[in-house]
N, C-alpha and C. Protein backbone atom coordinates (compact mmCIF):
# COMPACT_ATOMS: atom_id res chain seq x y z
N UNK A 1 0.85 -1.16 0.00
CA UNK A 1 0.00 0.00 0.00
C UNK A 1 0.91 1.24 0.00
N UNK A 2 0.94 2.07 -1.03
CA UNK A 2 1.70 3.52 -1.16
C UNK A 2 1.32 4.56 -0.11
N UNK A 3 1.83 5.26 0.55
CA UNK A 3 1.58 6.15 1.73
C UNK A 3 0.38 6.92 0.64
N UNK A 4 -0.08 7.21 -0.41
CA UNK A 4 -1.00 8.31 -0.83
C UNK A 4 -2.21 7.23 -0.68
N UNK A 5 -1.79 5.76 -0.77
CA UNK A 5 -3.72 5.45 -0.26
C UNK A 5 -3.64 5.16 1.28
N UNK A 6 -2.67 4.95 1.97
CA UNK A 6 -2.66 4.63 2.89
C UNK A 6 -3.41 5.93 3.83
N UNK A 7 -3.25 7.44 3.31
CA UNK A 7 -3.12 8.82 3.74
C UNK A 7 -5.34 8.89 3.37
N UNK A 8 -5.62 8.13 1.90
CA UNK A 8 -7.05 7.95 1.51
C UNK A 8 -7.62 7.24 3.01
N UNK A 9 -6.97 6.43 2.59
CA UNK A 9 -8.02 5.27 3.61
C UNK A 9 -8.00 6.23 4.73
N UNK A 10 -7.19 6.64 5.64
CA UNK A 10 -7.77 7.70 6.82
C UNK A 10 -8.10 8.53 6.43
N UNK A 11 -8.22 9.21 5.26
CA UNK A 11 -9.00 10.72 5.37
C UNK A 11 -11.08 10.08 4.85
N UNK A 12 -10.52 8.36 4.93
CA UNK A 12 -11.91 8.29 4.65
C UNK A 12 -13.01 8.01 6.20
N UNK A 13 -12.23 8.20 6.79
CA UNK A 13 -13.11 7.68 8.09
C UNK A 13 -13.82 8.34 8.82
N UNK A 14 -14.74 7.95 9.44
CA UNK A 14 -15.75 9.15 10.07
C UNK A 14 -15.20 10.07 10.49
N UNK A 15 -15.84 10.82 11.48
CA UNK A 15 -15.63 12.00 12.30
C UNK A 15 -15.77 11.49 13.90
N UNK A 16 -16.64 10.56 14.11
CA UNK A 16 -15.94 9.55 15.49
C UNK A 16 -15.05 9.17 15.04
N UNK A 17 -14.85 8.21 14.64
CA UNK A 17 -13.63 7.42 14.07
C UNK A 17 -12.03 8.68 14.86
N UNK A 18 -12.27 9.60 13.84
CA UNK A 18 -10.97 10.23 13.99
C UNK A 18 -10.75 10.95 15.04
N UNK A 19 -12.12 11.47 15.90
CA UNK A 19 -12.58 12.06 17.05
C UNK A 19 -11.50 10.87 18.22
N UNK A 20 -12.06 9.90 18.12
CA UNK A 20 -11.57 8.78 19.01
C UNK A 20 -10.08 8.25 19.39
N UNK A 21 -9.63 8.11 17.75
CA UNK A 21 -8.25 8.13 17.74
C UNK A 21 -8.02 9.24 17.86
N UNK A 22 -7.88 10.51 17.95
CA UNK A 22 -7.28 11.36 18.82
C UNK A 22 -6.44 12.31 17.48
N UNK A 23 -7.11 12.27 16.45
CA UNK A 23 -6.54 12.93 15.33
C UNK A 23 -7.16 14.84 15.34
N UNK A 24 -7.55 15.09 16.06
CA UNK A 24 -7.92 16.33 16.07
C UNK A 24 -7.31 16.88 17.34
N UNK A 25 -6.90 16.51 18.21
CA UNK A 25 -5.59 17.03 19.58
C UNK A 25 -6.60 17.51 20.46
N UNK A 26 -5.58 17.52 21.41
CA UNK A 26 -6.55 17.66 22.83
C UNK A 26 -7.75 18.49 22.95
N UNK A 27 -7.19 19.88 22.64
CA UNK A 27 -8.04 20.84 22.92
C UNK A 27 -9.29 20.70 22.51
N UNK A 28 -9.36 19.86 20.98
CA UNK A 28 -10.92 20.07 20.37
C UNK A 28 -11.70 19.13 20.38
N UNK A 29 -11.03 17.77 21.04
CA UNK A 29 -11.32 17.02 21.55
C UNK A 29 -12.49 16.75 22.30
N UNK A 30 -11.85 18.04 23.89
CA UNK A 30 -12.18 17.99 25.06
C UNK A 30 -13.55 18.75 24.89
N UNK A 31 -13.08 19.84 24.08
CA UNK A 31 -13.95 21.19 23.94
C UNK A 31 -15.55 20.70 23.30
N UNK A 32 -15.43 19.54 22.25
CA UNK A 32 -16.20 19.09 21.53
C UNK A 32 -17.40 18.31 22.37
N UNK A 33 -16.37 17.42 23.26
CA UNK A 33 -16.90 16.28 24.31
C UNK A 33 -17.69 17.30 25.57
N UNK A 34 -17.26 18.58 25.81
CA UNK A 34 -17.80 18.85 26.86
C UNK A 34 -19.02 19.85 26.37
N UNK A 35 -18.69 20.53 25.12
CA UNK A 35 -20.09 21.15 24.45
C UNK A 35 -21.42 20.15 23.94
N UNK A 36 -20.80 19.24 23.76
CA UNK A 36 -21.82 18.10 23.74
C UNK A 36 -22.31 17.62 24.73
N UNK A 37 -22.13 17.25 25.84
CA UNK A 37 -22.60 17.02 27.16
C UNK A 37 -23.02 18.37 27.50
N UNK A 38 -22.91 19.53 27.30
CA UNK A 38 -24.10 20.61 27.94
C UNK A 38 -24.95 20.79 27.44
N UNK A 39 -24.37 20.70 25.92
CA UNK A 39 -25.96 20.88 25.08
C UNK A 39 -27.22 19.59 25.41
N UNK A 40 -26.74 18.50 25.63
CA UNK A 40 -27.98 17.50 26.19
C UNK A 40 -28.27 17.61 27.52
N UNK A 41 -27.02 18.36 28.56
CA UNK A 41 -27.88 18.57 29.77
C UNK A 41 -28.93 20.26 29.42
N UNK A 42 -28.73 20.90 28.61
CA UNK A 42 -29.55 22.10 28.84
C UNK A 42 -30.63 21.48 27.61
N UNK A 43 -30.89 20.79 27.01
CA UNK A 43 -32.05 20.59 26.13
C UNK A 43 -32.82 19.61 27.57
N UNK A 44 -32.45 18.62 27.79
CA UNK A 44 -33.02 17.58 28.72
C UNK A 44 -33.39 18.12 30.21
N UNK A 45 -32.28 19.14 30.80
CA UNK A 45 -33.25 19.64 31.53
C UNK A 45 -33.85 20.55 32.01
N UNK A 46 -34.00 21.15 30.60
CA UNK A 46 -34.61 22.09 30.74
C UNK A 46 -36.53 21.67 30.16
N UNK A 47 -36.23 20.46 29.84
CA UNK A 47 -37.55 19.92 30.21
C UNK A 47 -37.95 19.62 30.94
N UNK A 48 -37.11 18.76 31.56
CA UNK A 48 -37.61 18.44 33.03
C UNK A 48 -37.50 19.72 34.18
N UNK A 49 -37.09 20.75 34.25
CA UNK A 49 -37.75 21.82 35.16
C UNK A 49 -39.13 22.18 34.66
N UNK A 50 -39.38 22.56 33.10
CA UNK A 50 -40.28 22.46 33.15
C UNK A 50 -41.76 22.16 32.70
N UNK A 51 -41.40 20.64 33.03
CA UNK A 51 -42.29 19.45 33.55
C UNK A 51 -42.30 19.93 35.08
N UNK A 52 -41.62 20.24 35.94
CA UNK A 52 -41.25 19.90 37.45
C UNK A 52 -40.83 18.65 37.32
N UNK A 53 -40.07 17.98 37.05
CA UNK A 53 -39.36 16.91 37.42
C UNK A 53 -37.80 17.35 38.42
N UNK A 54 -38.05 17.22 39.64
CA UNK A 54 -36.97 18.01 40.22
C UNK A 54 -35.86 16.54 40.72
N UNK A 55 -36.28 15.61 40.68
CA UNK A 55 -35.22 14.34 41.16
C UNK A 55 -34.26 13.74 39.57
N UNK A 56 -34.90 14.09 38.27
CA UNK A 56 -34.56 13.71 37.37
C UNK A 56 -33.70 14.59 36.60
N UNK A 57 -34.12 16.05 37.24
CA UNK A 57 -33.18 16.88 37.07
C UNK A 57 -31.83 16.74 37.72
N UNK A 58 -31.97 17.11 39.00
CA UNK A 58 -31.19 16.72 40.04
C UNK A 58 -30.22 15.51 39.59
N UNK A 59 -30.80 14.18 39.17
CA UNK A 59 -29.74 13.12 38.61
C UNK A 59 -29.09 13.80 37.34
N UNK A 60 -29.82 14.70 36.69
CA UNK A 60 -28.93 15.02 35.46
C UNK A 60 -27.90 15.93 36.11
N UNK A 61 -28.31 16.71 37.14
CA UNK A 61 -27.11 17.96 37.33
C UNK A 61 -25.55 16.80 37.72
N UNK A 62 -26.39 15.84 38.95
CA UNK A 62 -24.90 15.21 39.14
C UNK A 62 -24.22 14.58 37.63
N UNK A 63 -24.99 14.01 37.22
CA UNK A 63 -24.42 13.34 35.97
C UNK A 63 -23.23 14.54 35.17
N UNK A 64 -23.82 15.70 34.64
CA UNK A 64 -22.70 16.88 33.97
C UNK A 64 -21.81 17.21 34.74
N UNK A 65 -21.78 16.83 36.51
CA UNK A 65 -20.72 17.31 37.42
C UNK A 65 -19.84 16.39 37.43
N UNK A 66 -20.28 15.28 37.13
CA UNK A 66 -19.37 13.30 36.94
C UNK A 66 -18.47 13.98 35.31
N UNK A 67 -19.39 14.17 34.50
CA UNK A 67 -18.78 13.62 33.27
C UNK A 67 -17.73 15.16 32.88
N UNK A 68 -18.25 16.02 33.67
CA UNK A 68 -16.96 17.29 33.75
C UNK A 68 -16.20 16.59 34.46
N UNK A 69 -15.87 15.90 35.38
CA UNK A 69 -14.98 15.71 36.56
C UNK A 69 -14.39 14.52 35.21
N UNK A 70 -14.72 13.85 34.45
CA UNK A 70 -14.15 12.56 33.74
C UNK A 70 -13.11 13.32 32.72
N UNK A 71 -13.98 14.23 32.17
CA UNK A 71 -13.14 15.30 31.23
C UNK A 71 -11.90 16.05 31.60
N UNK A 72 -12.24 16.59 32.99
CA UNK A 72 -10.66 16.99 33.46
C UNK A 72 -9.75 16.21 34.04
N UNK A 73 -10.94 14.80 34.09
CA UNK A 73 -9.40 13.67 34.51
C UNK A 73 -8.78 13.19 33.13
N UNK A 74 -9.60 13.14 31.90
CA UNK A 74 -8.79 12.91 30.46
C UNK A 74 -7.97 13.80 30.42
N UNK A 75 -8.39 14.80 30.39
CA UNK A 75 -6.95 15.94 30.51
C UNK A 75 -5.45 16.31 31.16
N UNK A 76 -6.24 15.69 32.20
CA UNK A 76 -4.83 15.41 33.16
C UNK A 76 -4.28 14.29 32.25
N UNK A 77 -4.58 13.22 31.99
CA UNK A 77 -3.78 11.89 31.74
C UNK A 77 -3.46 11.77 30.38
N UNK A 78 -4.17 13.23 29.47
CA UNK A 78 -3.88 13.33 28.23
C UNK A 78 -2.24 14.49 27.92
N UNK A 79 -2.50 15.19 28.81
CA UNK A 79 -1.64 16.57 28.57
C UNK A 79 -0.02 15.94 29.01
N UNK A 80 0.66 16.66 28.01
CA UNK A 80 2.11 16.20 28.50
C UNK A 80 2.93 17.03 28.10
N UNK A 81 2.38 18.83 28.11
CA UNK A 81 2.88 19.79 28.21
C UNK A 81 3.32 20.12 29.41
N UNK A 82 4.36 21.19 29.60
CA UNK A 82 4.50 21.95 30.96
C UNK A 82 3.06 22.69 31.61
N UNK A 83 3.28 22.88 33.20
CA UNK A 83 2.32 23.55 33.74
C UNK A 83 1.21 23.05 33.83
N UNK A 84 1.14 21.58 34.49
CA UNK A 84 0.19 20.76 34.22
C UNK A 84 -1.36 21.59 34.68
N UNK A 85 -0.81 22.17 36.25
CA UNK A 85 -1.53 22.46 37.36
C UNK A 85 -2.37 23.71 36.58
N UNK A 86 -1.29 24.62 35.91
CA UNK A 86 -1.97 25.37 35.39
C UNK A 86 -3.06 25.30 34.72
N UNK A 87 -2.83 24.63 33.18
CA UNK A 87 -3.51 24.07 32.31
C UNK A 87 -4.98 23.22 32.84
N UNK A 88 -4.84 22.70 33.69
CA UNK A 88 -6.20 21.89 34.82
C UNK A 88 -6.55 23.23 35.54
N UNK A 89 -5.98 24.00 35.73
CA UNK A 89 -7.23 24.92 36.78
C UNK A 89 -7.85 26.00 36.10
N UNK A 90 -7.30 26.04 35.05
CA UNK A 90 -7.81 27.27 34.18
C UNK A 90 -9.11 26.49 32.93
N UNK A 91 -8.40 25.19 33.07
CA UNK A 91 -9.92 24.74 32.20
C UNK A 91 -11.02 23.76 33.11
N UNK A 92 -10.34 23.78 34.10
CA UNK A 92 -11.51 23.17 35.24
C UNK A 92 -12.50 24.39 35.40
N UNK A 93 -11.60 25.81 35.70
CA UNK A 93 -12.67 26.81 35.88
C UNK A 93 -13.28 27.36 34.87
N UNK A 94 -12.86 26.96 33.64
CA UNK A 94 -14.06 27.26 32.46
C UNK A 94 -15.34 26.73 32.72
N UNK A 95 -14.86 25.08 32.61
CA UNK A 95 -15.45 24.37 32.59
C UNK A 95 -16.77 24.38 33.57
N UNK A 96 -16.64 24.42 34.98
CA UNK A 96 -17.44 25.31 35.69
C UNK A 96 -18.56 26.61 35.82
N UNK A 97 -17.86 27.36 34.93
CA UNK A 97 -18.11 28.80 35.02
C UNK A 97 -19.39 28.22 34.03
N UNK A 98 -19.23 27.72 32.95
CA UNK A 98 -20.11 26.99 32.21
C UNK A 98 -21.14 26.29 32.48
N UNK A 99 -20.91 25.32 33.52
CA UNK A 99 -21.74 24.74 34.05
C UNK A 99 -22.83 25.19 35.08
N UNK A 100 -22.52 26.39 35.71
CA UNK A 100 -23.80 27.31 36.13
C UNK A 100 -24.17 28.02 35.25
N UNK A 101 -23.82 28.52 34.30
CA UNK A 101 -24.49 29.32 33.64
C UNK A 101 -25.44 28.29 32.37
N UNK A 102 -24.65 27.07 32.56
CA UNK A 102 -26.23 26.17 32.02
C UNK A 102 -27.20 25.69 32.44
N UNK A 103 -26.32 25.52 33.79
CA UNK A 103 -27.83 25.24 34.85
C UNK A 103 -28.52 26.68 35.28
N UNK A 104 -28.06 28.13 35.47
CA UNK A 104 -29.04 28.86 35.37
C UNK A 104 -29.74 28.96 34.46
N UNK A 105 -29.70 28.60 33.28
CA UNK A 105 -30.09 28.55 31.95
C UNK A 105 -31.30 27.70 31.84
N UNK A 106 -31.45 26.38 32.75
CA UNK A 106 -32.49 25.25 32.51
C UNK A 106 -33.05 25.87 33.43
N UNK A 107 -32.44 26.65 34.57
CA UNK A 107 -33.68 26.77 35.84
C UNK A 107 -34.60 28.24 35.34
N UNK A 108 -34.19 28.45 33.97
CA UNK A 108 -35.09 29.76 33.71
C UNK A 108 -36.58 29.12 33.24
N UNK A 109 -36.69 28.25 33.17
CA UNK A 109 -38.52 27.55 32.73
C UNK A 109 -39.16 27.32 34.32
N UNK A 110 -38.53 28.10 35.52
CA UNK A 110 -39.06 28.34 36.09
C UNK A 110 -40.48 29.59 35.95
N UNK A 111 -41.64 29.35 36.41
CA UNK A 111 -42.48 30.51 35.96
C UNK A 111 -42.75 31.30 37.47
C-alpha cells in the first residue's frame, strides 16, 4: 500500500472514528466532548424543570458534574505539556463557570 492510499483510507473515516483516535488534539477534543454534554444537559433539563421533574433533574445535574470531573481527569492523563496544574485549573474553571451558567439557563422555565 503507497503512503497516498494509505493517507485515503484515513482521510476516509468518520468523524468519530478520527474524534476517538485522537486525530484532532486535545483541545478540540475535550472542547467538543464537553459542548456536547451541555448541550444534552440544557435541552433535557430544561424539560424536566419544566415538567417539574426536580429528582430527574437533580440526577442530570450530578451526571454533567461526573462527566466534567471525567473530562478533566482525560486531561490530566492526556496533557504532557509543561504547567500541568496550570492548564487543569484554568480549564476546570471554564469548565465550571459553564456549568452554572447552564444550569441557570435550565432553571429559567421556572415561571
Amino acid at each position: 500500500m503507497t503512503e497516498t492510499e494509505h493517507t485515503a483510507q484515513l482521510d476516509d473515516r468518520s468523524l468519530m472514528a478520527k474524534l476517538l483516535a485522537g486525530e484532532y488534539g486535545l483541545a478540540i477534543t475535550y472542547w467538543v466532548l464537553y459542548f456536547a454534554g451541555a448541550s444534552l444537559f440544557f435541552y433535557f433539563g430544561s424539560q424536566a424543570v419544566d415538567n417539574e421533574q426536580w429528582l430527574p433533574y437533580l440526577g442530570m445535574v450530578a451526571g454533567i458534574l461526573a462527566y466534567t470531573f471525567l473530562l478533566i481527569l482525560g486531561i490530566r492523563s492526556a496533557y504532557s505539556g509543561p504547567q500541568l496544574w496550570k492548564v487543569m485549573s484554568r480549564t476546570s474553571s471554564i469548565f465550571m463557570i459553564i456549568n452554572v451558567l447552564v444550569g441557570i439557563s435550565t432553571l429559567g422555565f421556572i415561571y
